[in-house]
PDB file of N, CA and C in Angstrom:
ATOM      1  N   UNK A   1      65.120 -16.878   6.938  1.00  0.00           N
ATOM      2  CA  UNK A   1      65.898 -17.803   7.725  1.00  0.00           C
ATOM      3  C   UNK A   1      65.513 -17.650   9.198  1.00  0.00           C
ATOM      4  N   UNK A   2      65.582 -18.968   9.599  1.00  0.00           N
ATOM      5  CA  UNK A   2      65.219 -18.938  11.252  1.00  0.00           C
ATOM      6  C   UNK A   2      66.315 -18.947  11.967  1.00  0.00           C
ATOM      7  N   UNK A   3      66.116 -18.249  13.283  1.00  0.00           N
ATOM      8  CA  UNK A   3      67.159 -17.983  14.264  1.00  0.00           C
ATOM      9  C   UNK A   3      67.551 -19.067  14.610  1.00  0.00           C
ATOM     10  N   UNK A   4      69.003 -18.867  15.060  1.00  0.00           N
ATOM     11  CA  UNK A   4      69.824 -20.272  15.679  1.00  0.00           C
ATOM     12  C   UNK A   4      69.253 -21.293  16.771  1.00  0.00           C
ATOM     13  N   UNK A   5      68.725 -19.938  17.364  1.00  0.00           N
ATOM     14  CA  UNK A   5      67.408 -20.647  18.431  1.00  0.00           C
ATOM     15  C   UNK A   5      66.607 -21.218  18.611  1.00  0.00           C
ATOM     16  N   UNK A   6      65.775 -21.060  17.232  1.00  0.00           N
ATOM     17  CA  UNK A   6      64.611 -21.883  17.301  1.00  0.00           C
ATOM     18  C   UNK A   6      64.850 -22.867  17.107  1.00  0.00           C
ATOM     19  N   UNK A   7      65.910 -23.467  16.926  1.00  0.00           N
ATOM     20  CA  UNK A   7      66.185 -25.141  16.972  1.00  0.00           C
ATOM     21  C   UNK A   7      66.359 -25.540  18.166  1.00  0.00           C
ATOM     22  N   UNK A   8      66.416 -24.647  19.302  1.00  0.00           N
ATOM     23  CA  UNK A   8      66.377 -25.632  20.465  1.00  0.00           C
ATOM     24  C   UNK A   8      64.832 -25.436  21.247  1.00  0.00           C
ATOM     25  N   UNK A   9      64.242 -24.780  20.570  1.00  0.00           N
ATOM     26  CA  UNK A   9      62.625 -24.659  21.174  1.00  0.00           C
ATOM     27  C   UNK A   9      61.685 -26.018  21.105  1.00  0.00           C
ATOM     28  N   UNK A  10      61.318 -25.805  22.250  1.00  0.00           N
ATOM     29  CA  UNK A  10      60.440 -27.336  22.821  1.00  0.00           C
ATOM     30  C   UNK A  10      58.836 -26.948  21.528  1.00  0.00           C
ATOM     31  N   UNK A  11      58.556 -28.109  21.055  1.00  0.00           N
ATOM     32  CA  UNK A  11      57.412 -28.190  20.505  1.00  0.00           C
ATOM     33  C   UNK A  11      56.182 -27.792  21.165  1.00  0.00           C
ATOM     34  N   UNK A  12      55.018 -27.339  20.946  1.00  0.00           N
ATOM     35  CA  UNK A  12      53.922 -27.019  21.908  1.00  0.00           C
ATOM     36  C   UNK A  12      53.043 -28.010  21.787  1.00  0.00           C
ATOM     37  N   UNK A  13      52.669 -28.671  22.827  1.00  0.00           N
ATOM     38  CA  UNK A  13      51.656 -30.452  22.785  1.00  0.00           C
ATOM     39  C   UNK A  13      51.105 -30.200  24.582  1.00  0.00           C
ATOM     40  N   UNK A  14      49.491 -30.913  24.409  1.00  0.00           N
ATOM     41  CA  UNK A  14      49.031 -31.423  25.454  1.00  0.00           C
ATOM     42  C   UNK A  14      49.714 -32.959  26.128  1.00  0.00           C
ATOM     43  N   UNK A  15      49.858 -32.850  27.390  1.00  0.00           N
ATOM     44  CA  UNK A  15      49.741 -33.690  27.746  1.00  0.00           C
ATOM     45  C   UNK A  15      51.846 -34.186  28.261  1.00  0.00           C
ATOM     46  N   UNK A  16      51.851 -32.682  28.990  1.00  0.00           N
ATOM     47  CA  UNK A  16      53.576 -33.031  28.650  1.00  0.00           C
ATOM     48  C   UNK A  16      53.942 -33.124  30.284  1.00  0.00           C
ATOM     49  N   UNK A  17      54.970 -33.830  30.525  1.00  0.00           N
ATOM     50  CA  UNK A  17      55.551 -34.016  31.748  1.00  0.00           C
ATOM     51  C   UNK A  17      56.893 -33.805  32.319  1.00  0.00           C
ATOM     52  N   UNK A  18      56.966 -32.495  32.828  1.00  0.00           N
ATOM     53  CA  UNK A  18      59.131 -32.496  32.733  1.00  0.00           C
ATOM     54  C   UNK A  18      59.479 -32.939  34.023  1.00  0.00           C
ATOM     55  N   UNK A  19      60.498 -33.664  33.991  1.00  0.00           N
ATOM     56  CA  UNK A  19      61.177 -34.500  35.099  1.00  0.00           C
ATOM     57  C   UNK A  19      62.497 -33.404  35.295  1.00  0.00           C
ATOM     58  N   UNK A  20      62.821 -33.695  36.483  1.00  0.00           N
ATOM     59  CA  UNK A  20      64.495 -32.886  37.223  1.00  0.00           C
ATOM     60  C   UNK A  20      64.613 -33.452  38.319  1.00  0.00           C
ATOM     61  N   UNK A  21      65.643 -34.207  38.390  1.00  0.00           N
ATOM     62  CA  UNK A  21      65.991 -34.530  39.674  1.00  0.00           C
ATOM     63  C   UNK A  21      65.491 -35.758  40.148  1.00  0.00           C
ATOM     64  N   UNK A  22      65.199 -36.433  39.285  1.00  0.00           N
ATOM     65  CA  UNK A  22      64.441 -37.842  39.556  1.00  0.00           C
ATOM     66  C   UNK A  22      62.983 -37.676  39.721  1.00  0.00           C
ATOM     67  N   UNK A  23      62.602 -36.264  39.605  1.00  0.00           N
ATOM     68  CA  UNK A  23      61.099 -36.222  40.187  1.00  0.00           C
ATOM     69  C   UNK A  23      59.921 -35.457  39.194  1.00  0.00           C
ATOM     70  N   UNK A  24      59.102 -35.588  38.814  1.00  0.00           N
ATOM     71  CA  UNK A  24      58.036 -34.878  38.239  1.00  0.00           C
ATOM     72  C   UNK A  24      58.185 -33.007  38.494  1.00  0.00           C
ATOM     73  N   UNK A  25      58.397 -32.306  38.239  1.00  0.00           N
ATOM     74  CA  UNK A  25      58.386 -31.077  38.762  1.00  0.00           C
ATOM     75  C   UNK A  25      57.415 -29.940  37.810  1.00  0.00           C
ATOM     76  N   UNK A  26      56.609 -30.955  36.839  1.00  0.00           N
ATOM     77  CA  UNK A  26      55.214 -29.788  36.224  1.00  0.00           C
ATOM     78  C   UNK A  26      55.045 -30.748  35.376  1.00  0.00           C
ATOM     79  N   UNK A  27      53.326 -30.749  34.855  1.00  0.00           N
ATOM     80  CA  UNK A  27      53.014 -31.752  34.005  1.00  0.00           C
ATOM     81  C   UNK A  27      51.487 -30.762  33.643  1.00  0.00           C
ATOM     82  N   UNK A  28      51.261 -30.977  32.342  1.00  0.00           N
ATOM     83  CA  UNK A  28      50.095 -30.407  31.761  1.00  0.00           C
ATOM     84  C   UNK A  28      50.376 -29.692  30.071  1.00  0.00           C
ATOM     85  N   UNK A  29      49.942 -28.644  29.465  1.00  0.00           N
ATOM     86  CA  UNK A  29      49.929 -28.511  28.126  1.00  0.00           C
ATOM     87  C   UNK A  29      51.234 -27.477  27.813  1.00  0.00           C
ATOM     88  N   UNK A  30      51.945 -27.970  27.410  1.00  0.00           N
ATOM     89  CA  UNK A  30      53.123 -26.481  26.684  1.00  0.00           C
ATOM     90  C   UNK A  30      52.391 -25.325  25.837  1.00  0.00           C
ATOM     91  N   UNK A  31      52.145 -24.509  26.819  1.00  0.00           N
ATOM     92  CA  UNK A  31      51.273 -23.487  26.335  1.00  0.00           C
ATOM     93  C   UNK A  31      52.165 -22.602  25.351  1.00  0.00           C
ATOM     94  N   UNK A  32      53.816 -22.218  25.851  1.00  0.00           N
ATOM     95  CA  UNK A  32      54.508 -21.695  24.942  1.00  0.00           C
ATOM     96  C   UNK A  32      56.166 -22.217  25.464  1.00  0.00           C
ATOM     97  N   UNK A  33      57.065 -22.127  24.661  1.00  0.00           N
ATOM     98  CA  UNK A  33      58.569 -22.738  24.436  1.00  0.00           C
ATOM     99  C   UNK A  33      58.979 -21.724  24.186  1.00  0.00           C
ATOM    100  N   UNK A  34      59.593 -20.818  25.025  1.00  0.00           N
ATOM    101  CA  UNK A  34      60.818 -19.748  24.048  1.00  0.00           C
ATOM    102  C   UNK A  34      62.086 -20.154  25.023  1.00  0.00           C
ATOM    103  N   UNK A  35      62.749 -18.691  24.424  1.00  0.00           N
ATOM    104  CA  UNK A  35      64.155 -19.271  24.803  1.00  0.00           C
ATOM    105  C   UNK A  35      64.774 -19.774  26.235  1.00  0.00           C
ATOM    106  N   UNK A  36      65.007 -20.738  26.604  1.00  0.00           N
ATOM    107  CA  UNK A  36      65.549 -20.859  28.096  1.00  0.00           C
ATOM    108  C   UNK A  36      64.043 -21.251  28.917  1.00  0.00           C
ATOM    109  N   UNK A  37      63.162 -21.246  28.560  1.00  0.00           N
ATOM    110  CA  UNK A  37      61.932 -21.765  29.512  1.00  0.00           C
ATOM    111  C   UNK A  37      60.536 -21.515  28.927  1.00  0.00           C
ATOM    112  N   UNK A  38      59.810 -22.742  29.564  1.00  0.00           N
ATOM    113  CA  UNK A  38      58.785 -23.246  28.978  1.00  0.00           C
ATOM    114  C   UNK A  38      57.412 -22.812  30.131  1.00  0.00           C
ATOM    115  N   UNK A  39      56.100 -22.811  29.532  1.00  0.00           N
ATOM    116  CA  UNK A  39      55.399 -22.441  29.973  1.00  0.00           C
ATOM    117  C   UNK A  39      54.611 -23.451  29.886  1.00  0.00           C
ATOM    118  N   UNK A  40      54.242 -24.438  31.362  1.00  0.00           N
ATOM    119  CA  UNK A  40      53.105 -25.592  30.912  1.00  0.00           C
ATOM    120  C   UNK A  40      51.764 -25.083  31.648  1.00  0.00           C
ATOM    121  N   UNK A  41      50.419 -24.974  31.442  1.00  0.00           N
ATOM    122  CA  UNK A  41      49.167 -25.059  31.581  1.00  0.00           C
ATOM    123  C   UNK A  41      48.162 -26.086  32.328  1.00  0.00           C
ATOM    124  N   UNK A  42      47.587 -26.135  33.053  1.00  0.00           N
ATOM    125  CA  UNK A  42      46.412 -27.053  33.361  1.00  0.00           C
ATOM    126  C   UNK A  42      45.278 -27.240  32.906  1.00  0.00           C
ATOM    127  N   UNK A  43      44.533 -27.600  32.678  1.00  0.00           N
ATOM    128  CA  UNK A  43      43.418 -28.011  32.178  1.00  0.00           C
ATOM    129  C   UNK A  43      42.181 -26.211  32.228  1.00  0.00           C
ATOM    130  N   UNK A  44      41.783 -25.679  30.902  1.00  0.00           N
ATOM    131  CA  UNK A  44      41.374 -24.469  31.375  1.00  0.00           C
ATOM    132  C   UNK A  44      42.088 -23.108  30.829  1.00  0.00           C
ATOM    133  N   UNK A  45      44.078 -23.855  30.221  1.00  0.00           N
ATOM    134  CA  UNK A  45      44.591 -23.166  30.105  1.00  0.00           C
ATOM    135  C   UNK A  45      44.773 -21.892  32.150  1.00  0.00           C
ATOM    136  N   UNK A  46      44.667 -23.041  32.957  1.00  0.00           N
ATOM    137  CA  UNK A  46      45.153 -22.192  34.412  1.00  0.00           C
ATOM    138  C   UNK A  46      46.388 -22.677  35.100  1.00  0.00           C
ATOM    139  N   UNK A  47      46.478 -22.405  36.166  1.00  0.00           N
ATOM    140  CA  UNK A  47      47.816 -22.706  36.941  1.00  0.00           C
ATOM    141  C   UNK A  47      49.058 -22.527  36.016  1.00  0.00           C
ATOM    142  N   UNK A  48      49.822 -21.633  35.577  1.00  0.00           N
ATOM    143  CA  UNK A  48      50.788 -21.356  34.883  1.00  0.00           C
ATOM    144  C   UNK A  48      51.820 -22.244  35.221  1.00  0.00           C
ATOM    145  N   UNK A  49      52.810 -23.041  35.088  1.00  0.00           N
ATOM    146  CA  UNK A  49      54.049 -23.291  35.504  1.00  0.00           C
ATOM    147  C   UNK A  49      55.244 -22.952  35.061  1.00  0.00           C
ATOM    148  N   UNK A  50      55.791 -22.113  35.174  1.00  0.00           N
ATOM    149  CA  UNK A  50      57.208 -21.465  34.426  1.00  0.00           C
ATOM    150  C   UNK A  50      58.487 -22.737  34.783  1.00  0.00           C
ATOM    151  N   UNK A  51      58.919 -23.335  33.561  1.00  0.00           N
ATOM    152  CA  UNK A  51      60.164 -24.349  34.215  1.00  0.00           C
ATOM    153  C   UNK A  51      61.073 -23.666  32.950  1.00  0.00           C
ATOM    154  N   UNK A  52      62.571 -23.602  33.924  1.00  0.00           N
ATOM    155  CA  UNK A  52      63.604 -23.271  32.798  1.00  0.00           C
ATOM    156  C   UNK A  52      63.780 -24.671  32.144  1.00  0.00           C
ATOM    157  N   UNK A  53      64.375 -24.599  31.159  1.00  0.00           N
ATOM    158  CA  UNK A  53      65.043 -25.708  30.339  1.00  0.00           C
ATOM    159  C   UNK A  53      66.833 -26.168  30.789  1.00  0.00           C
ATOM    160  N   UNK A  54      67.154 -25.276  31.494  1.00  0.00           N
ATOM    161  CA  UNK A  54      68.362 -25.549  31.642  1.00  0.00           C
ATOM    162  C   UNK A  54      68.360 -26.134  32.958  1.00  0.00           C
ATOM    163  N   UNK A  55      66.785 -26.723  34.263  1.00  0.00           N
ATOM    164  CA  UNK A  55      66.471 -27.376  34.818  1.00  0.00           C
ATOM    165  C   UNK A  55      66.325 -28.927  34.558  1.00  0.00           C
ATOM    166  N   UNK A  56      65.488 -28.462  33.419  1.00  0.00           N
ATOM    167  CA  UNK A  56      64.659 -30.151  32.373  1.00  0.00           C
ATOM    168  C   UNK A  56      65.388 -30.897  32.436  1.00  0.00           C
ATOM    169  N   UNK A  57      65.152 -31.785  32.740  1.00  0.00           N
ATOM    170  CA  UNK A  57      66.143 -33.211  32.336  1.00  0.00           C
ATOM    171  C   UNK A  57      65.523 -34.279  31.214  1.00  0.00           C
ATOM    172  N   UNK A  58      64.525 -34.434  31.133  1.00  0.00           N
ATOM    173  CA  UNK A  58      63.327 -35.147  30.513  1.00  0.00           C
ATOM    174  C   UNK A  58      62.196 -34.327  30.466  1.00  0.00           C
ATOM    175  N   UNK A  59      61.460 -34.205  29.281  1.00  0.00           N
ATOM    176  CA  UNK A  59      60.416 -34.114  28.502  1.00  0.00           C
ATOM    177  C   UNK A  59      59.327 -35.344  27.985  1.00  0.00           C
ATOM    178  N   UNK A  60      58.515 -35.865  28.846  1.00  0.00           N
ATOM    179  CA  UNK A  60      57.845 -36.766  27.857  1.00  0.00           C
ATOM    180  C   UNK A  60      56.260 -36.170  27.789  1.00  0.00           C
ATOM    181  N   UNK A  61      55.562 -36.709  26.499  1.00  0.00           N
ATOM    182  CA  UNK A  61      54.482 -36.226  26.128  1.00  0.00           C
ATOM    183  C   UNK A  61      53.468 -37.666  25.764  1.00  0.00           C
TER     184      UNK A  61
END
């Protein structure tokens, strides 16, 4: 059985864009989704971006 958690974990996909605040605030590959914050990538797998989820407002891919 899977943890209660992993149902709120973001899928891992190229090409993702999280919005907060009306504004773009990281865009590139969901390198990893765990709990409470996401890790998106640039091209290269460089530039790390750490965004919490409890920031996110929108996710599009």
């Amino acid at each position: 059985m899977k943890p209660a958690a992993d149902a709120y974990r973001c899928p891992t996909y190229p090409g993702a864009d999280i919005n907060a605040g009306g504004q773009t605030v990281a865009q590139g590959t969901v390198l990893r989704s765990e709990y409470g914050m996401l890790v998106l990538v640039g091209p290269n797998s460089s530039d790390p971006t750490f965004v919490s989820t409890c920031k996110a407002e929108v996710l599009n891919k």
